[in-house]
N, C-alpha and C. Protein backbone atom coordinates (compact mmCIF):
# COMPACT_ATOMS: atom_id res chain seq x y z
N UNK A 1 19.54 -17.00 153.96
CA UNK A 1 19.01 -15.91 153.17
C UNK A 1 19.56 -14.60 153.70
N UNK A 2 20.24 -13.51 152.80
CA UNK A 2 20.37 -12.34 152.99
C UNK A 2 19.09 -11.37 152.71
N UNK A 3 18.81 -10.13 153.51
CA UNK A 3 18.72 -9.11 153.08
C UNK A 3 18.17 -7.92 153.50
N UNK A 4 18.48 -6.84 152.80
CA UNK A 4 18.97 -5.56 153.59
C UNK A 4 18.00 -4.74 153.25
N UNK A 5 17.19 -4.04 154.04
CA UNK A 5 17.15 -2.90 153.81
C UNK A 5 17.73 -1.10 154.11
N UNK A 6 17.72 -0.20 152.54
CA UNK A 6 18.24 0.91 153.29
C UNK A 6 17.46 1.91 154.03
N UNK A 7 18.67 2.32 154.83
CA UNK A 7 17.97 3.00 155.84
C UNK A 7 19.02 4.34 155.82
N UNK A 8 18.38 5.93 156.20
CA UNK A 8 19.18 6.91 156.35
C UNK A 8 20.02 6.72 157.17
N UNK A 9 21.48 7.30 156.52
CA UNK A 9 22.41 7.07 157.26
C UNK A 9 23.34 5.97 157.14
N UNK A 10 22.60 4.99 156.27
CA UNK A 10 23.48 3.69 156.20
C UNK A 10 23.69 3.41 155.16
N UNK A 11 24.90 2.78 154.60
CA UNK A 11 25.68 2.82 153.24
C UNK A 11 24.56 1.30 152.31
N UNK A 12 24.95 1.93 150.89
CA UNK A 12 24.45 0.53 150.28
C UNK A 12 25.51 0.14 149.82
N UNK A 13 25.36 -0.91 149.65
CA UNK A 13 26.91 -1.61 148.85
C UNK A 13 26.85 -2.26 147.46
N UNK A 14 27.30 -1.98 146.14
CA UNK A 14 27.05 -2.23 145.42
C UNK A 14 27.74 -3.35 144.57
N UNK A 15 27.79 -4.26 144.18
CA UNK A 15 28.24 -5.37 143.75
C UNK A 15 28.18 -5.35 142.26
N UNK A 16 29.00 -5.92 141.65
CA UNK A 16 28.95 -6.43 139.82
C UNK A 16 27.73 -7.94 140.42
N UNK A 17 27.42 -8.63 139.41
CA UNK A 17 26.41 -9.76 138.76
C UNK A 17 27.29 -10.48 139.17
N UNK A 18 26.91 -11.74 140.19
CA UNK A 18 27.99 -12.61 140.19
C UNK A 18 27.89 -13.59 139.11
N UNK A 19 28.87 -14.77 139.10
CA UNK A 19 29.01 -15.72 138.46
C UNK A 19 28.12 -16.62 138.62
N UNK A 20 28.05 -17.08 140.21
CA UNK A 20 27.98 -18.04 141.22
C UNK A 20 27.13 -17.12 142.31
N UNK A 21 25.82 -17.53 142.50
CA UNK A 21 25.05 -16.46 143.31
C UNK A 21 25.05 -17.54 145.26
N UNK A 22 25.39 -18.89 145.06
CA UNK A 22 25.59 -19.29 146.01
C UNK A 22 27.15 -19.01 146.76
N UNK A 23 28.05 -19.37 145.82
CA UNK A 23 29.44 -18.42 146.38
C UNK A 23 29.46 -17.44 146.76
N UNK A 24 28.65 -16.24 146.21
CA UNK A 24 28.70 -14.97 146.55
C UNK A 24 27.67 -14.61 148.10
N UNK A 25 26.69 -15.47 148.18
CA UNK A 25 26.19 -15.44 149.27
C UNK A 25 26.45 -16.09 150.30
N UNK A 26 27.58 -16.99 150.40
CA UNK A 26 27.94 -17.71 151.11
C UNK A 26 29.84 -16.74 151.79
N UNK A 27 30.23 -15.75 150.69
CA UNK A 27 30.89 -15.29 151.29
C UNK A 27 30.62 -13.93 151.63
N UNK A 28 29.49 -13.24 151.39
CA UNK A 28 28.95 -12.07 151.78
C UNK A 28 28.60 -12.72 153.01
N UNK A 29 27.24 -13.50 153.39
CA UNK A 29 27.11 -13.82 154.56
C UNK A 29 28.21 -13.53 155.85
N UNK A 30 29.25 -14.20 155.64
CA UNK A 30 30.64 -14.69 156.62
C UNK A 30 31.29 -13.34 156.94
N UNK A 31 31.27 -12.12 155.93
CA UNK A 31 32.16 -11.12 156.18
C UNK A 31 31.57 -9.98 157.07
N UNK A 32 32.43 -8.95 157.48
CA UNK A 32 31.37 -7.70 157.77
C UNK A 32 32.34 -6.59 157.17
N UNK A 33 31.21 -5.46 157.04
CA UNK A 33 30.86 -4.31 155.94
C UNK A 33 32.44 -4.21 156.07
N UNK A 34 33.00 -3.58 157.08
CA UNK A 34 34.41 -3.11 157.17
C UNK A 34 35.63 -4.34 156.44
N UNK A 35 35.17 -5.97 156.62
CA UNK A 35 36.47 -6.61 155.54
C UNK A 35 35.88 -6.20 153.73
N UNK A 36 34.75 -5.93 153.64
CA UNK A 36 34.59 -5.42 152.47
C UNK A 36 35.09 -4.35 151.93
N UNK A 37 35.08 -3.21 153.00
CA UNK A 37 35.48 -1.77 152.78
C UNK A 37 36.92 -1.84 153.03
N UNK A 38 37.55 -2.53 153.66
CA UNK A 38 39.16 -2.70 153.54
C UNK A 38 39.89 -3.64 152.81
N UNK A 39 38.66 -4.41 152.16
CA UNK A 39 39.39 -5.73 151.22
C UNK A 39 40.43 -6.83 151.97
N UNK A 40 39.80 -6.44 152.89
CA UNK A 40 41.04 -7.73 153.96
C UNK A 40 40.36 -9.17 152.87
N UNK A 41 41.73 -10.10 153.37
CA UNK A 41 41.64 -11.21 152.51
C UNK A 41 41.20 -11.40 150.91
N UNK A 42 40.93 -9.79 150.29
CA UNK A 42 40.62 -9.68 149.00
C UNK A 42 39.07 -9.74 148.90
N UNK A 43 38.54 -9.36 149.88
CA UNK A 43 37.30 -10.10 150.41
C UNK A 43 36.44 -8.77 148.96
N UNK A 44 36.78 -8.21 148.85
CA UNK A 44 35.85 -7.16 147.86
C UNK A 44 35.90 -7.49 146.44
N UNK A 45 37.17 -7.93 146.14
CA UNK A 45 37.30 -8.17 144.49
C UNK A 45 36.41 -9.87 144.27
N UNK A 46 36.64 -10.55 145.16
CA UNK A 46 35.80 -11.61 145.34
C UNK A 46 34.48 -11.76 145.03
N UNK A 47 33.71 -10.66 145.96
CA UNK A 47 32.79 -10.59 145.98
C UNK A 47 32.38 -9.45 144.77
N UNK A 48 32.91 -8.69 143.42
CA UNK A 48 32.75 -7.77 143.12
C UNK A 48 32.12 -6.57 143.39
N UNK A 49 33.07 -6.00 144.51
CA UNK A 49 32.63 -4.79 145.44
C UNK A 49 32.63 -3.89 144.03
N UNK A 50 31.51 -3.22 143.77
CA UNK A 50 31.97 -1.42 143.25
C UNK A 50 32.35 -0.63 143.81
N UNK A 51 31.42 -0.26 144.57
CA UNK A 51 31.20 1.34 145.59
C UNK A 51 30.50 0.91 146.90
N UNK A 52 30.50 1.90 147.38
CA UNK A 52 29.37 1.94 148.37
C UNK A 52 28.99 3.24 148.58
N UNK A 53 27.13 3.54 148.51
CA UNK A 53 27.04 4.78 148.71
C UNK A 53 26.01 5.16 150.20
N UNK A 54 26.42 5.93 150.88
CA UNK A 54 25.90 6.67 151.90
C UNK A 54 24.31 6.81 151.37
N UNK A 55 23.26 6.46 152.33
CA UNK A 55 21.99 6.98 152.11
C UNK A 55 21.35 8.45 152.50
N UNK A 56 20.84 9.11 151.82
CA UNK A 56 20.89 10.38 152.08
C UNK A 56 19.07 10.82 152.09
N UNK A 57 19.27 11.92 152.53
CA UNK A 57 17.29 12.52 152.85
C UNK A 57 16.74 12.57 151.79
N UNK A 58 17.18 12.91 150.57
CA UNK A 58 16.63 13.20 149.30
C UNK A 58 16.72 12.04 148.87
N UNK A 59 15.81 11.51 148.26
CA UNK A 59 15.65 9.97 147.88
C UNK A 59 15.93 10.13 146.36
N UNK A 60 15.64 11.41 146.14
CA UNK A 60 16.10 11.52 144.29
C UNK A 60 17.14 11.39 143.97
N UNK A 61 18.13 12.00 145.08
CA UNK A 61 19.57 11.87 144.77
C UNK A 61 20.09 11.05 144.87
N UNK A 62 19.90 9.68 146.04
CA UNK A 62 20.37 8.55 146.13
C UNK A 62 20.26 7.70 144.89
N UNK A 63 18.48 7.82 143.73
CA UNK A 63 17.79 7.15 143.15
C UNK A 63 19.26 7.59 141.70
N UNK A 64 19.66 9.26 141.82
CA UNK A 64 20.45 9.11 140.59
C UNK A 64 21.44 8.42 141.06
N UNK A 65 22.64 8.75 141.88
CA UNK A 65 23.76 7.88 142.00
C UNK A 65 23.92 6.63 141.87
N UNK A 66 22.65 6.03 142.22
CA UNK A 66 22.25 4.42 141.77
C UNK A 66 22.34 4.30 140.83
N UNK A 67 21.96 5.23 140.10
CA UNK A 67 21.35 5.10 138.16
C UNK A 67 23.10 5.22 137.71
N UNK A 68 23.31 6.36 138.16
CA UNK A 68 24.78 6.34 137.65
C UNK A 68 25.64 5.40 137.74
N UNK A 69 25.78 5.03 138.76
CA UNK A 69 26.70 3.85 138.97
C UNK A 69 26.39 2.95 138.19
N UNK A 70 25.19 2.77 138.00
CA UNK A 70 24.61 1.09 137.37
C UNK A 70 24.97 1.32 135.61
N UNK A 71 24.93 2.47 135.21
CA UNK A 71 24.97 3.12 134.01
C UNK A 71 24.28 2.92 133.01
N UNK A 72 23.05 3.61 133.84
CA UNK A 72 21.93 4.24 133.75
C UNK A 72 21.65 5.43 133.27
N UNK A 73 20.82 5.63 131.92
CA UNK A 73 20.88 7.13 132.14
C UNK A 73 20.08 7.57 132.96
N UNK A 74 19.87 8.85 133.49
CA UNK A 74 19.44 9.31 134.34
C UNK A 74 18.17 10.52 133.59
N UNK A 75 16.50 10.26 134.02
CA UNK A 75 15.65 11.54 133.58
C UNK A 75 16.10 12.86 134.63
N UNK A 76 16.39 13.56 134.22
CA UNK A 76 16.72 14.65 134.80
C UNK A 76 15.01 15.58 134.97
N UNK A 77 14.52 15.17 134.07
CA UNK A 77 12.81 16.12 133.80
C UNK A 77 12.13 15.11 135.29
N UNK A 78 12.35 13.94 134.76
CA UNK A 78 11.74 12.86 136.04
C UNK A 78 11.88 13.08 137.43
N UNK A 79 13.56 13.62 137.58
CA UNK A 79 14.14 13.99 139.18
C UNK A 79 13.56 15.24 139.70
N UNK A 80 13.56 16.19 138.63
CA UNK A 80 13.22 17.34 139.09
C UNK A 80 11.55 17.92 139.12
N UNK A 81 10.87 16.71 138.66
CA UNK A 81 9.45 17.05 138.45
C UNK A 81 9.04 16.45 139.52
């Protein structure tokens, strides 16, 4: 079993839907963050790396970039209220 929680300061990593949720956890498991972030062995397109985003103090802002990425629209009345 994987799983992560975020924490300030530490990147999330964002993935497409896999195909195969045992493949994908079986080669997420095996790797670390950096063969993902350098794609050694292709290790990111594999695993459908998107992005990865830095966690930051403002939790609103992390909450849009999430939204964005995911393509999401984003309440702007919601963030700022």
């Amino acid at each position: 079993m994987i799983a992560e929680t975020p924490q300030l300061g530490h990147a999330t990593y964002l993935f497409s839907k896999p195909v195969n949720m045992t493949e994908f956890l079986t080669i997420y498991g095996r790797v670390a963050r950096e063969d993902i972030r350098h794609n050694r062995g292709n290790v990111a397109e594999r695993l459908g790396f998107l992005r990865r985003i830095i966690s930051r103090p403002q939790l609103a802002g992390l909450a849009e970039e999430l939204k964005s990425c995911l393509g999401e629209v984003v309440d702007y009345a919601e963030a700022c209220g």
